[in-house]
Protein backbone atom coordinates (compact mmCIF):
# COMPACT_ATOMS: atom_id res chain seq x y z
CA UNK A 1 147.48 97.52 7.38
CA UNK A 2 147.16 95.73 10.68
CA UNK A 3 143.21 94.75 12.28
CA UNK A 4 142.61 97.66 14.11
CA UNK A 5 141.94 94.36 17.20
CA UNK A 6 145.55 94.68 16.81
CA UNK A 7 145.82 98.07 18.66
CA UNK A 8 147.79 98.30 21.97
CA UNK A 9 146.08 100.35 24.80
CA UNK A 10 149.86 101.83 25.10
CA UNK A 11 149.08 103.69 21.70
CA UNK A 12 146.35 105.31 22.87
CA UNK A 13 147.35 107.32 25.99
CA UNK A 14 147.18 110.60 24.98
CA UNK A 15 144.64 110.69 22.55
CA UNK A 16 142.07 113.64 22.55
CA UNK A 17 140.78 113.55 18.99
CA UNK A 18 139.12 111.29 16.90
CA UNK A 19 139.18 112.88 13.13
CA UNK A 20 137.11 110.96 9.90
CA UNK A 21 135.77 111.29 6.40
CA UNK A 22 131.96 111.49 5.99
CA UNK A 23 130.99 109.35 2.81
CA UNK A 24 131.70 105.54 2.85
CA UNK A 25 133.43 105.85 6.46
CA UNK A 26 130.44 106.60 8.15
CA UNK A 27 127.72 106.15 6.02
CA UNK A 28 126.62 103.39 3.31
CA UNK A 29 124.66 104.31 0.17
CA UNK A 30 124.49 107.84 1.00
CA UNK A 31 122.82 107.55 4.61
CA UNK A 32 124.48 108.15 8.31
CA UNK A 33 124.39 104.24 10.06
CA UNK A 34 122.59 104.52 12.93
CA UNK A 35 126.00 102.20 14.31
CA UNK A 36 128.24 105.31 13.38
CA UNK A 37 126.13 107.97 15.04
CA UNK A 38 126.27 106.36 18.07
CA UNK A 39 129.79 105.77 18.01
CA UNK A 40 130.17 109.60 17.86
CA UNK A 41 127.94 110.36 20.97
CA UNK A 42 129.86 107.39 22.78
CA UNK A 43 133.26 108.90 22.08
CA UNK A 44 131.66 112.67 23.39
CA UNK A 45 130.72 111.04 26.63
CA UNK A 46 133.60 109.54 26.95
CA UNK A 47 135.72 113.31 26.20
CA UNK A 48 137.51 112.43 23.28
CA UNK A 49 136.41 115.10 20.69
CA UNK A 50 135.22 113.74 17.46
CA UNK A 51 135.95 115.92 14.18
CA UNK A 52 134.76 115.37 10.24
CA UNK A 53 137.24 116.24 7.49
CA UNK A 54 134.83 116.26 4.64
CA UNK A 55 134.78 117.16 0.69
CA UNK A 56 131.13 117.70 1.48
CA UNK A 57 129.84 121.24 0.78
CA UNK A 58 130.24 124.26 2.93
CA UNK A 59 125.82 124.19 3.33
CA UNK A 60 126.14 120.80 4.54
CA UNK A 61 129.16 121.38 6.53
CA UNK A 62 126.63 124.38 7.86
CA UNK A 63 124.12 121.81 9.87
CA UNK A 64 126.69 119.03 11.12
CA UNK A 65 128.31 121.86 12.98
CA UNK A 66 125.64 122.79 14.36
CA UNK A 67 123.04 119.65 14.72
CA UNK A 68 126.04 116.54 15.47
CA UNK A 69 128.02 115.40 18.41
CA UNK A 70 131.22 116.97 16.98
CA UNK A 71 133.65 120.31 17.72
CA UNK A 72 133.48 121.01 14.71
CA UNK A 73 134.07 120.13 10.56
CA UNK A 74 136.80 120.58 8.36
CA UNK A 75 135.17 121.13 4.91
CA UNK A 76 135.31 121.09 0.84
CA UNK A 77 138.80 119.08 1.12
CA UNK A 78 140.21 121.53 3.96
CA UNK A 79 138.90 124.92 2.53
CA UNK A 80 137.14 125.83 6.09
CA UNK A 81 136.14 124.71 9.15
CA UNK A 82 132.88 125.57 11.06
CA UNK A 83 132.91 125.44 14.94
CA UNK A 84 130.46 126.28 17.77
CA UNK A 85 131.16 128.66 20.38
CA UNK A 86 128.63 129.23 23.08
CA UNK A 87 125.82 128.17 20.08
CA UNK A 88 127.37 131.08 17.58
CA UNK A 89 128.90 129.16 14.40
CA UNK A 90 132.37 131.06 13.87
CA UNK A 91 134.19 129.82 10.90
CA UNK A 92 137.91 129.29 10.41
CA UNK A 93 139.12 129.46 6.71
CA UNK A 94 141.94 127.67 5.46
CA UNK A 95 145.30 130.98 4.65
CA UNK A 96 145.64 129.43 1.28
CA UNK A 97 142.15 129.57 0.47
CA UNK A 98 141.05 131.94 -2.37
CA UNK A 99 138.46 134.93 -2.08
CA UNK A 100 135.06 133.35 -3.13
CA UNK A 101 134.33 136.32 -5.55
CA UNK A 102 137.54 135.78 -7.46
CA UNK A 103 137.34 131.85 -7.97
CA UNK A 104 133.78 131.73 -8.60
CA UNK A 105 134.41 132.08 -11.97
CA UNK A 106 137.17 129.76 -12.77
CA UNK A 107 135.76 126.78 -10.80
CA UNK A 108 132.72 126.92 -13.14
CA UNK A 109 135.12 127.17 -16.30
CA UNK A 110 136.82 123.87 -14.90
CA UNK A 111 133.47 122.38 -14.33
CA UNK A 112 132.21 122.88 -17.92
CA UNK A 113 135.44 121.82 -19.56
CA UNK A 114 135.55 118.64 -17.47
CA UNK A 115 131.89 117.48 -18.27
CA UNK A 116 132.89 118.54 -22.16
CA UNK A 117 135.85 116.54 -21.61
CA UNK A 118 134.23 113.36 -20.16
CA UNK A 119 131.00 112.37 -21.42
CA UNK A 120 129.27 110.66 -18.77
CA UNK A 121 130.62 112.69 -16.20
CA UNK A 122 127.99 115.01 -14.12
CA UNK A 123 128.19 117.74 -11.72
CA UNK A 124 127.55 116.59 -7.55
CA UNK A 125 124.09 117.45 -6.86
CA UNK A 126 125.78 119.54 -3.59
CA UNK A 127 127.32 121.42 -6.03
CA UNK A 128 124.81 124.25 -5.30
CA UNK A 129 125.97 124.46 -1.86
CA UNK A 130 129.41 124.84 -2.60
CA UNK A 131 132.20 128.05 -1.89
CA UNK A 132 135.35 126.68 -2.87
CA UNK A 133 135.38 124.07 -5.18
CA UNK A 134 133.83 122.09 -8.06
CA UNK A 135 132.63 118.75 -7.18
CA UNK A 136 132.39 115.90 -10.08
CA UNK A 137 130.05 112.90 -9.64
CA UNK A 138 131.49 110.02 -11.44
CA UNK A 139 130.23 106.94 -8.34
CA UNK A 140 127.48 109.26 -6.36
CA UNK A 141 124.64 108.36 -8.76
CA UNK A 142 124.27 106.02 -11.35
CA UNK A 143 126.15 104.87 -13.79
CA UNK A 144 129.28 104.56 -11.77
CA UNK A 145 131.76 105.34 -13.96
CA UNK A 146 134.92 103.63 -12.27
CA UNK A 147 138.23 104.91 -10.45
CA UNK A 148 140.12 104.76 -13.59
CA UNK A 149 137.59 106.73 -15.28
CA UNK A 150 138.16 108.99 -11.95
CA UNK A 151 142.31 109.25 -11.91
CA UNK A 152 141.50 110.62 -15.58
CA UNK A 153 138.77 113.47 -14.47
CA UNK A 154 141.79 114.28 -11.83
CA UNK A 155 144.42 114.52 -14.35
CA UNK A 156 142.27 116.72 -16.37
CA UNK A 157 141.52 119.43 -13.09
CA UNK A 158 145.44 119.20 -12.21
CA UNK A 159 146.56 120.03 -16.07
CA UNK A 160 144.13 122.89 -15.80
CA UNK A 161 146.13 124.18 -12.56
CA UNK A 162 143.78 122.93 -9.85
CA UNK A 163 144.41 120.94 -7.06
CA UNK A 164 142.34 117.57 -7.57
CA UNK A 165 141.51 114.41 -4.93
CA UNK A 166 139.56 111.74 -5.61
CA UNK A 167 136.93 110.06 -2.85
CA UNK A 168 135.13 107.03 -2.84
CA UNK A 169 132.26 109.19 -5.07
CA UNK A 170 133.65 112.81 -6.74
CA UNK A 171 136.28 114.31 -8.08
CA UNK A 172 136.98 117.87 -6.02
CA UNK A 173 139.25 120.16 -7.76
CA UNK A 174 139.77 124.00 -6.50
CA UNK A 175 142.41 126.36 -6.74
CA UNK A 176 144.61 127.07 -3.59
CA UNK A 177 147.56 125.18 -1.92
CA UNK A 178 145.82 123.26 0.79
CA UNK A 179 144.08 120.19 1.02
CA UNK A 180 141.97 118.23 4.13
CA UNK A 181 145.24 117.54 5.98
CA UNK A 182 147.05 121.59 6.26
CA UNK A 183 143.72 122.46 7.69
CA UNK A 184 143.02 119.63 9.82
CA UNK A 185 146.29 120.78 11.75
CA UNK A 186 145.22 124.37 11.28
CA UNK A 187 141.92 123.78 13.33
CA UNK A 188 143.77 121.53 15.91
CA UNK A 189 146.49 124.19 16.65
CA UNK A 190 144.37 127.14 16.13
CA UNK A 191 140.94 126.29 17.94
CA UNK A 192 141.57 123.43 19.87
CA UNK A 193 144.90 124.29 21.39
CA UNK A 194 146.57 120.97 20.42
CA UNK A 195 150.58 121.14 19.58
CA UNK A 196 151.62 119.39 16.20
CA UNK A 197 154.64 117.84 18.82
CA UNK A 198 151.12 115.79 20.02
CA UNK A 199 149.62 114.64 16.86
CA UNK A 200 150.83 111.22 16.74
CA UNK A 201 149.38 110.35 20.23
CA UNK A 202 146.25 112.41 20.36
CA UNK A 203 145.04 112.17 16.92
CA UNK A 204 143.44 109.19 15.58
CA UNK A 205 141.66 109.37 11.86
CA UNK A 206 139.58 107.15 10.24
CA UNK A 207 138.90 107.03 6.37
CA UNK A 208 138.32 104.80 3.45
CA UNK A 209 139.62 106.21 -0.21
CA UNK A 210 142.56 108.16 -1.80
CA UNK A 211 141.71 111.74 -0.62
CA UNK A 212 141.86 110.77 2.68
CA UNK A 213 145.48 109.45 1.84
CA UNK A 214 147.55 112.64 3.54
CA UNK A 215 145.53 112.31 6.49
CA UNK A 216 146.72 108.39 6.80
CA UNK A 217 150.48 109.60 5.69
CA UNK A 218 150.28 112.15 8.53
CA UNK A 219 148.87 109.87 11.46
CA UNK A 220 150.55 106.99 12.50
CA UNK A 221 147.12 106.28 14.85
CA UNK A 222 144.94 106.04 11.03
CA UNK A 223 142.70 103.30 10.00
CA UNK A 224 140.80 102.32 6.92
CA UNK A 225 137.32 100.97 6.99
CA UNK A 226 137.08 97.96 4.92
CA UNK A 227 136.37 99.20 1.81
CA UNK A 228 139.73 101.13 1.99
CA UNK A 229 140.57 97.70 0.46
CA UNK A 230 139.39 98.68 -2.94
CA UNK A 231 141.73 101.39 -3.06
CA UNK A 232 144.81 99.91 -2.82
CA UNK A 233 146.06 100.49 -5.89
CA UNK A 234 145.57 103.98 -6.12
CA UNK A 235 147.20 104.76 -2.83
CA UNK A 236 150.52 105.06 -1.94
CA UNK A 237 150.12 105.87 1.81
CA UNK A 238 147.67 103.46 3.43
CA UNK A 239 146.36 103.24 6.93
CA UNK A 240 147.91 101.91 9.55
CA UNK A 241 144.89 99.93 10.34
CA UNK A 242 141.74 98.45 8.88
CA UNK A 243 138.68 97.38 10.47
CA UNK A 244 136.68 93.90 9.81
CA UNK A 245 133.45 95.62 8.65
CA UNK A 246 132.87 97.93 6.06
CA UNK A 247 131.49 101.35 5.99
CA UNK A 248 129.68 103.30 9.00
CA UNK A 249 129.72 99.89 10.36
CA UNK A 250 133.76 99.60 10.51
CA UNK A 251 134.07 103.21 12.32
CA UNK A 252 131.55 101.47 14.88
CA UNK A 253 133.58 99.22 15.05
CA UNK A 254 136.78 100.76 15.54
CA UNK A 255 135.20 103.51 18.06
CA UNK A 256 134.49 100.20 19.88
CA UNK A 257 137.40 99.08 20.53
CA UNK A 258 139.46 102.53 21.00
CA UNK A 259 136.94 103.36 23.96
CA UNK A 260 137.46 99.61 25.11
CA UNK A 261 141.21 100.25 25.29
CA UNK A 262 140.56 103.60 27.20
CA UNK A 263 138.83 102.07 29.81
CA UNK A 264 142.17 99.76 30.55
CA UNK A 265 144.84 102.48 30.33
């Protein structure tokens, strides 16, 4: 991982698209920075689109489409993404992802057998506002149970035939073959008209913990915040950047110095 100071205004001509995770890459302790926010109106006014890929719920997902400075949110690890078109929210779902109805049923089974499984272990609080998957707290709240404690949880979901990722704070686990990256290019292709042939010059993502490793594996324009540090470990594609500060404050940061280099192409 390079300092994201170390970024060449040459990489960056092309770029339309500036992609991130929610928790711990834009917000500390749970809340939005104030630092991030801005970033996201500053990269709107300055016409690069700005897009969460999230493992937050499909309720939250819900508001940011309609209340932030975005085009729109990939959410519940890549299950759907909600857009605006002239105010209407119109929602694109993932072709992998199952029928609500049918999976209902089996994400609740996994649930119960991983918190049976794992004492200690709790469902997300979201989990209410949830479609698609089955969210495990094991950092969210208190006691934070650790990422080895985590890999285990993941294990568990995968042996049970789920797809599993951990993030800085749950455990998601659903059943269908996609994940935040297959609809992340879905949504670019599909609603925002941009060819895959473009990705590495137009896309830029910005995350901070193993889930969001496919997303740094795909984009060679990817950096971590600081924190991604803590993750090293457990990753085996890192970003090709990292910022100085951690958190919200790092994609501040890095928004800085992308729409500094802009301004000089």
């Amino acid at each position: 991982m390079l300092p994201i100071r170390s970024l060449a205004p040459d990489c960056l001509r092309g770029l339309k698209a500036v992609l991130f995770d929610i928790d711990d890459t834009i917000t500390k302790d749970g809340l939005l920075l104030e630092e991030a926010y801005a970033a996201l109106w500053a990269l709107r006014r300055a016409g690069i689109t700005a897009i969460p890929v999230t493992g937050r719920p499909a309720g939250w997902c819900d508001l940011i489409a309609r209340q932030w400075p975005v085009a729109g949110v990939v959410g519940e690890n890549g299950a759907f993404a909600y857009y605006l078109v002239e105010g209407r929210l119109k929602t694109l779902h993932h072709p992998a992802a199952p029928d609500p109805g049918t999976t209902r049923a089996r994400l609740a089974a996994l649930g119960q057998a991983a918190l049976a499984a794992f004492p200690g272990l709790r469902l997300a609080k979201d989990q209410p506002f949830r479609v698609f998957d089955v969210a495990l707290d094991f950092a969210e709240e208190p006691p934070d149970l650790g990422l080895e404690f985590a890999g285990r949880v993941k294990e568990f979901c995968e042996a049970q035939g789920a797809r599993a990722k951990v993030s800085s704070i749950h455990v998601n686990a659903w059943f269908g073959d996609y994940d935040k990256l297959s609809m992340a290019e879905f949504f670019l292709s599909t609603v925002l008209e941009i060819s895959p042939t473009d990705y590495e010059k137009a896309v830029f993502y910005f995350g901070d913990s193993p889930n969001d490793e496919p997303m740094f594996g795909r984009f060679p324009l990817s950096c971590g915040v600081a924190n991604v540090q803590r993750y090293r470990a457990f990753m085996n594609h890192l970003p090709s950047f990292v910022t100085e500060r951690p958190f919200g404050y790092g994609f501040a940061e890095g928004c800085s110095i992308i729409l500094k280099l802009l301004e000089s192409c």
